[in-house]
C-alpha atoms as a PDB file:
ATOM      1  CA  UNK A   1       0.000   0.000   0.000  1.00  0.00           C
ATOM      2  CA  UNK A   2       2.620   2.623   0.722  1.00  0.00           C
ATOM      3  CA  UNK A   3       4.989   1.624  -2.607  1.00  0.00           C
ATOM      4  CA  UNK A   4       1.197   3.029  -4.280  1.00  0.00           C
ATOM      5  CA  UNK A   5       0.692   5.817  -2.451  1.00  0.00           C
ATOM      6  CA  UNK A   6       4.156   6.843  -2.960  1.00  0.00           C
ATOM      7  CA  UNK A   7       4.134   6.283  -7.154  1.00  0.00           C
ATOM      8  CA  UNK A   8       1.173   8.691  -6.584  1.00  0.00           C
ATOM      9  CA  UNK A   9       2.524  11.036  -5.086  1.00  0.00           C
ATOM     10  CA  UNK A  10       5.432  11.000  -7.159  1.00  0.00           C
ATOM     11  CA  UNK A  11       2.421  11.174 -10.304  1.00  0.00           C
ATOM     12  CA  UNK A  12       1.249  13.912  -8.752  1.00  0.00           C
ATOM     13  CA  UNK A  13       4.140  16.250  -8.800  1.00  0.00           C
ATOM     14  CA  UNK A  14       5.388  15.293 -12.031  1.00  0.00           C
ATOM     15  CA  UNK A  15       1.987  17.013 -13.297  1.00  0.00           C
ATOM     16  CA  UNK A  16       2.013  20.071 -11.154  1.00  0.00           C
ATOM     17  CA  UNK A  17       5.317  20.597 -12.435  1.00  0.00           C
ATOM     18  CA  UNK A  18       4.230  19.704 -16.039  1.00  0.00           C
ATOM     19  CA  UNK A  19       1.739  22.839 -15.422  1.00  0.00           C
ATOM     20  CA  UNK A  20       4.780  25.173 -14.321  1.00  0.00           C
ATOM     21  CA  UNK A  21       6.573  24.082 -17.826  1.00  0.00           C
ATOM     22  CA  UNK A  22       3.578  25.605 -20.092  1.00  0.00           C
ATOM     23  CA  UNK A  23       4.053  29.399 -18.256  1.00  0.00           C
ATOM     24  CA  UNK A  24       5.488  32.022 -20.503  1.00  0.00           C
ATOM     25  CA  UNK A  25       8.074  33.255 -17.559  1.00  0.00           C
ATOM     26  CA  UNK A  26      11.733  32.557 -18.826  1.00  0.00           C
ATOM     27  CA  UNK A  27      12.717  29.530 -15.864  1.00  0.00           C
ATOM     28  CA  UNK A  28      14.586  25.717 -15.874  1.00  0.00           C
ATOM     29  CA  UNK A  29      12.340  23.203 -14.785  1.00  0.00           C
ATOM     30  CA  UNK A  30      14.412  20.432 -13.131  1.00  0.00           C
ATOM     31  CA  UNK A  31      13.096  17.199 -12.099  1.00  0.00           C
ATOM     32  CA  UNK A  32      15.623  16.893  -9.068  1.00  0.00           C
ATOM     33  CA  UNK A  33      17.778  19.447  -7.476  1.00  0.00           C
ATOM     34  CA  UNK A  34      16.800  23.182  -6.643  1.00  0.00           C
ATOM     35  CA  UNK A  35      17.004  26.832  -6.543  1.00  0.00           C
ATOM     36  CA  UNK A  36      18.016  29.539  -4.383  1.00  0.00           C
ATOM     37  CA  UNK A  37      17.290  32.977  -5.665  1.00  0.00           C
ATOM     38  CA  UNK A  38      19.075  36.004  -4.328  1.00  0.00           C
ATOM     39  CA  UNK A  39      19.924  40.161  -5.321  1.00  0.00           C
ATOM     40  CA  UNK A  40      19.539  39.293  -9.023  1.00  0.00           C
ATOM     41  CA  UNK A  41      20.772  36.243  -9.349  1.00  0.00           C
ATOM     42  CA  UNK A  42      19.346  32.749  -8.734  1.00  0.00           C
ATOM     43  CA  UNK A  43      21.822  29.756  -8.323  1.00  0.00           C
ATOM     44  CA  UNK A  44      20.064  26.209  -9.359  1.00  0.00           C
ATOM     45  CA  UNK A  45      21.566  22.628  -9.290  1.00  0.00           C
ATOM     46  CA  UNK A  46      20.461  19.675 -10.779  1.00  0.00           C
ATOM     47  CA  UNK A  47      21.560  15.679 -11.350  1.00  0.00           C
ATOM     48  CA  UNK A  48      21.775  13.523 -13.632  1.00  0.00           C
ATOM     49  CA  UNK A  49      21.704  16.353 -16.215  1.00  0.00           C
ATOM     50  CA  UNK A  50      22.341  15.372 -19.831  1.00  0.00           C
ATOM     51  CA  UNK A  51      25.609  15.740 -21.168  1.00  0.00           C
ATOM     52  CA  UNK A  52      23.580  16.128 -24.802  1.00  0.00           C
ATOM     53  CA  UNK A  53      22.702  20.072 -25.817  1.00  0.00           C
ATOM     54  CA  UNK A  54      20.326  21.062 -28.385  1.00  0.00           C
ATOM     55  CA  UNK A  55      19.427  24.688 -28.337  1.00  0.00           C
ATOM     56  CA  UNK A  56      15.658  25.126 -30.144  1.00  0.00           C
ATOM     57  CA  UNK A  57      14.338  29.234 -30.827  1.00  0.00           C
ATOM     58  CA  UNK A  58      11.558  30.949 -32.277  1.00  0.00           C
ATOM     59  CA  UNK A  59      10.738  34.424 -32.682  1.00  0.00           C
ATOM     60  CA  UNK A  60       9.805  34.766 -28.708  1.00  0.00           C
ATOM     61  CA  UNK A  61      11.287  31.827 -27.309  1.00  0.00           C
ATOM     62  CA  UNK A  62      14.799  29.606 -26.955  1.00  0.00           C
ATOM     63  CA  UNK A  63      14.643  26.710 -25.594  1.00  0.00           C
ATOM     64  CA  UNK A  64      17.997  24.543 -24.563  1.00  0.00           C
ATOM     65  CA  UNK A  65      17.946  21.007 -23.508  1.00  0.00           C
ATOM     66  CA  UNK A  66      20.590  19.381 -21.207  1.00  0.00           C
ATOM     67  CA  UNK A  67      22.294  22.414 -19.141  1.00  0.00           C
ATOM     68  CA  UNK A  68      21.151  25.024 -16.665  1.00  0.00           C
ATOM     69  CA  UNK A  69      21.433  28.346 -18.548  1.00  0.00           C
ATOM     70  CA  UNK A  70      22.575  31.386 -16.497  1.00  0.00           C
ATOM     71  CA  UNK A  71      20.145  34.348 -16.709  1.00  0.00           C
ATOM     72  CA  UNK A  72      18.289  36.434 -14.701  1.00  0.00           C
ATOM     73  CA  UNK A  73      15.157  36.077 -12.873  1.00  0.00           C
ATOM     74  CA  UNK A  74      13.665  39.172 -12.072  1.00  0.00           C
ATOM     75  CA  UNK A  75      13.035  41.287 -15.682  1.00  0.00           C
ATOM     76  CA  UNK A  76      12.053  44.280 -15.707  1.00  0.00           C
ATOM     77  CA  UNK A  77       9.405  46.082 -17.404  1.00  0.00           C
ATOM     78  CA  UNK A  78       8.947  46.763 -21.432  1.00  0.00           C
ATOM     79  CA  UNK A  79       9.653  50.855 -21.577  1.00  0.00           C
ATOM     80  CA  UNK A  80       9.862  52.065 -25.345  1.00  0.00           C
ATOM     81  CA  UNK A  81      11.459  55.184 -24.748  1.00  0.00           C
ATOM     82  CA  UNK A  82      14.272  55.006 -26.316  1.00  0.00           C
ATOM     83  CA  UNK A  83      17.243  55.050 -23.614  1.00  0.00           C
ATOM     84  CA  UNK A  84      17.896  52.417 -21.192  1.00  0.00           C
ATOM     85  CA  UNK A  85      15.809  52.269 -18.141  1.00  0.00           C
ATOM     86  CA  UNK A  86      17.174  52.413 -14.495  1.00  0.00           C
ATOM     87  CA  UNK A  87      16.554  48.219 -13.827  1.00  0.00           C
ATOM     88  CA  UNK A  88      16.878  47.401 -17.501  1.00  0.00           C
ATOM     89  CA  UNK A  89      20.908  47.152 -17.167  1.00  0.00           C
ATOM     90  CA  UNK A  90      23.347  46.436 -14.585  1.00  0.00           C
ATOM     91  CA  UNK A  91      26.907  47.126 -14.565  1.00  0.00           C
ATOM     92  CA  UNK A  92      28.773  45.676 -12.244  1.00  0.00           C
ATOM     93  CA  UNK A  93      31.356  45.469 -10.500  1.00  0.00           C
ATOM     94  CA  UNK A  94      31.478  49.296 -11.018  1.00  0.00           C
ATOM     95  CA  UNK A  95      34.894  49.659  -9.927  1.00  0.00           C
ATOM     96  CA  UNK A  96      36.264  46.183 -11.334  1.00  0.00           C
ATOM     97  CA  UNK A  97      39.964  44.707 -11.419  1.00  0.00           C
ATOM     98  CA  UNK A  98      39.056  42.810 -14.404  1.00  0.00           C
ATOM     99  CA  UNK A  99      35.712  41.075 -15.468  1.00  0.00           C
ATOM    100  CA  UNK A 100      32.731  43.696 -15.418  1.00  0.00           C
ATOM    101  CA  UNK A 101      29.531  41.507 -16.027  1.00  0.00           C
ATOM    102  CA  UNK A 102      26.668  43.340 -17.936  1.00  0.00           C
ATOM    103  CA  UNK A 103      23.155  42.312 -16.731  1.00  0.00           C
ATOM    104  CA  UNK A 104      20.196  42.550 -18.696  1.00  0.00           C
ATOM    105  CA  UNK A 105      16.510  42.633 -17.769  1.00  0.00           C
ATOM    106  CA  UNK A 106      14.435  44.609 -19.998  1.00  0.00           C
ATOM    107  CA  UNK A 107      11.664  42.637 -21.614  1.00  0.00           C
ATOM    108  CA  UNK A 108      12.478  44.093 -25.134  1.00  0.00           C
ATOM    109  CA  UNK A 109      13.785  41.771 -27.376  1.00  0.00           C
ATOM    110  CA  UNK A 110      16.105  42.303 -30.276  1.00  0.00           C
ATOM    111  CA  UNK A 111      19.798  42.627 -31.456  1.00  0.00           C
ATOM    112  CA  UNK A 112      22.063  43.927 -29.011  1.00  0.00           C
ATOM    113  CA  UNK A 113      25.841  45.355 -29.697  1.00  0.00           C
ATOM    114  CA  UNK A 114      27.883  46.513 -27.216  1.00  0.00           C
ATOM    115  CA  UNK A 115      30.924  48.438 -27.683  1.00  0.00           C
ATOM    116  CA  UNK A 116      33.950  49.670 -25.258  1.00  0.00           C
ATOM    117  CA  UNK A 117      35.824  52.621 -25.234  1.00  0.00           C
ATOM    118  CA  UNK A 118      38.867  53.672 -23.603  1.00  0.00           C
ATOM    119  CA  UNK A 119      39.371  57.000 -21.603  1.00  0.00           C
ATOM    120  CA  UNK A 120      40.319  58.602 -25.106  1.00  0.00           C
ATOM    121  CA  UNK A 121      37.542  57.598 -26.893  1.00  0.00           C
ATOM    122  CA  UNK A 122      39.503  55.202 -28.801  1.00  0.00           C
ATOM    123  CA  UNK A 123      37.414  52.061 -29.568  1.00  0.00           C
ATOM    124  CA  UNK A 124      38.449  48.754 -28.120  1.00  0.00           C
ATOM    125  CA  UNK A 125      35.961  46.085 -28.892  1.00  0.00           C
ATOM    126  CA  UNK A 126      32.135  44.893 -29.933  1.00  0.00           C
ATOM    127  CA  UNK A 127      30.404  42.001 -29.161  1.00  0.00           C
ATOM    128  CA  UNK A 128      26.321  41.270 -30.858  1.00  0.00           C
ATOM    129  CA  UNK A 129      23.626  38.772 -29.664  1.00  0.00           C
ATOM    130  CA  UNK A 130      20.417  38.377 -30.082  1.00  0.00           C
ATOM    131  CA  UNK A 131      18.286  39.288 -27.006  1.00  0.00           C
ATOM    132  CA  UNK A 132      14.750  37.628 -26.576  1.00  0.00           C
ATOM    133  CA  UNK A 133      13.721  39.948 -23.289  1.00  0.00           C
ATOM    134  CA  UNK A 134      13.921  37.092 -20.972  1.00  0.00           C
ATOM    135  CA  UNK A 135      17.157  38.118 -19.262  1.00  0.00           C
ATOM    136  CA  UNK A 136      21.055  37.562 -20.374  1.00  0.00           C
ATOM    137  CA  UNK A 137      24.340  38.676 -18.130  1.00  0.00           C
ATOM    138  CA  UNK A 138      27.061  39.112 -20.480  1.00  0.00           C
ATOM    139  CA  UNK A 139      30.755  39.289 -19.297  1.00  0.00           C
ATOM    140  CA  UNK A 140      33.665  41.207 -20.688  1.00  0.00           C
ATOM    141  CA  UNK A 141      37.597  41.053 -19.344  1.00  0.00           C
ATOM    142  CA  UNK A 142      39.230  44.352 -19.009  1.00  0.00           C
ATOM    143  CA  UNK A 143      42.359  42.767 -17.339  1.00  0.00           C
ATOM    144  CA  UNK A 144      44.672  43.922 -20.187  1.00  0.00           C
ATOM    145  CA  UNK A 145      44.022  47.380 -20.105  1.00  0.00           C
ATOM    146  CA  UNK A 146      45.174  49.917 -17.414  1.00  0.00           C
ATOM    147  CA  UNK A 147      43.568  51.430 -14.899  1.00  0.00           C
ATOM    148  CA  UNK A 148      40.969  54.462 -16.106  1.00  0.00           C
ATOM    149  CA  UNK A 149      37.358  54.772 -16.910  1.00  0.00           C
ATOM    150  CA  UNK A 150      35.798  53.140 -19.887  1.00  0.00           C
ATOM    151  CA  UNK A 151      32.834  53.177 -21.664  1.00  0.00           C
ATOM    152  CA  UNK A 152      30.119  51.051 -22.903  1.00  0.00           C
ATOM    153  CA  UNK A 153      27.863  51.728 -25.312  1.00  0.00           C
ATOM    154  CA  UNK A 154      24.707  49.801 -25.467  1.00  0.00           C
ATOM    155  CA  UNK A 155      22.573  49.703 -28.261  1.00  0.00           C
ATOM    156  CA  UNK A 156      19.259  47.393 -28.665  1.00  0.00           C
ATOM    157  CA  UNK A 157      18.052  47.240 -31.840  1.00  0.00           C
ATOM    158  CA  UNK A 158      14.602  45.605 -31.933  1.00  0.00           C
ATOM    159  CA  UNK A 159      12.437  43.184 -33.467  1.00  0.00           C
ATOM    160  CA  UNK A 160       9.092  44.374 -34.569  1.00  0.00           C
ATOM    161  CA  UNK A 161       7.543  48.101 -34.339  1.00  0.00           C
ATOM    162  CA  UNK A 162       9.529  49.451 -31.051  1.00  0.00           C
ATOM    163  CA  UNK A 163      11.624  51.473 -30.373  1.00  0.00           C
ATOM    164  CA  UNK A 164      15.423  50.838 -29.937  1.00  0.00           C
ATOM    165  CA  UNK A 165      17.348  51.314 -26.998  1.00  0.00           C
ATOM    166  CA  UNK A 166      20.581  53.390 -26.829  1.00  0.00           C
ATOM    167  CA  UNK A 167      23.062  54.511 -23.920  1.00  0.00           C
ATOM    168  CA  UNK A 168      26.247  54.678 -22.678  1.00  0.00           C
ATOM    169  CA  UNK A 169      27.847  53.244 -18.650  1.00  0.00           C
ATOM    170  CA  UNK A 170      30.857  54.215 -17.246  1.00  0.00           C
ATOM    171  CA  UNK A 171      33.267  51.257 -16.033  1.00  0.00           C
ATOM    172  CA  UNK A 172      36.316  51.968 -13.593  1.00  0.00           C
ATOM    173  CA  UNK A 173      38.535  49.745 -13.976  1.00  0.00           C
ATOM    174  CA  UNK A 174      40.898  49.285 -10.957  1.00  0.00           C
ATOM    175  CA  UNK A 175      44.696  47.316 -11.134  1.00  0.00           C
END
């Protein structure tokens, strides 16, 4: 009697997490391990994930199979405006010794390019993704340069009828 009750139980939550799997709000659905969110970031663990990736997208929605995918969980809201909102992006460290991580939340999908400048203005490097407004932190080593302010320009580029983003963040970098 128990071994039924507890393949029913098991049943059970299998389909209440089934239900959790058809929301729209970007997540990793694990079948063992956990979460722990915190500040902006949420840390998850899993077993007995697959060592097999296959990465699936449509016009609102990626999909990967087989590893946890690092993101955010707390998005903020669409704001067609035209600049960057206050919780859209997050630099930080802000001063850094080397990797500054760049934090997105804004809903808005599109193409994103990011570009650094040194204290001179002189340009450095770009880097492009596509964005689908479900949350992305993006990482950049400034370890080889010296010790000054920088600058990031942001640009967001969007699908559809929006508006675009633009804007530009300070970075201190610190030896």
């Amino acid at each position: 009697m128990r071994k039924v009750r507890l393949v029913f139980l098991t049943v059970g939550i299998f389909l209440s997490l089934a239900s959790i799997a058809q929301s729209v709000t970007p997540a990793t659905l694990n079948a063992t391990g956990g979460n722990y969110p915190f500040t902006y970031y949420t840390v998850e663990w899993s077993f007995g994930e697959s060592m097999a990736i296959e990465t699936m997208s449509a016009s609102n929605i990626v999909v990967t199979n087989g590893i946890l995918q690092p993101g955010t969980h707390n998005p903020a809201t669409k704001d067609d405006n035209g600049s960057w909102g206050k919780d859209e992006i997050k630099v930080l460290p802000n001063p850094t010794p080397d990797v500054v991580e760049i934090n997105f939340y804004s809903k808005q999908s599109g193409k994103v390019s990011i570009s650094l400048y040194d204290p001179a203005g002189k340009y450095l490097g770009r880097r492009e993704f596509d964005y689908y407004g479900t949350g992305r932190i993006e990482k950049w080593s400034l370890g080889r340069y010296p010790s000054g302010t920088y600058f990031l320009y942001i640009e967001l580029k969007p699908t559809g009828n929006s508006v675009g983003k633009k804007g530009a963040f300070q970075v201190h970098k610190l030896r």
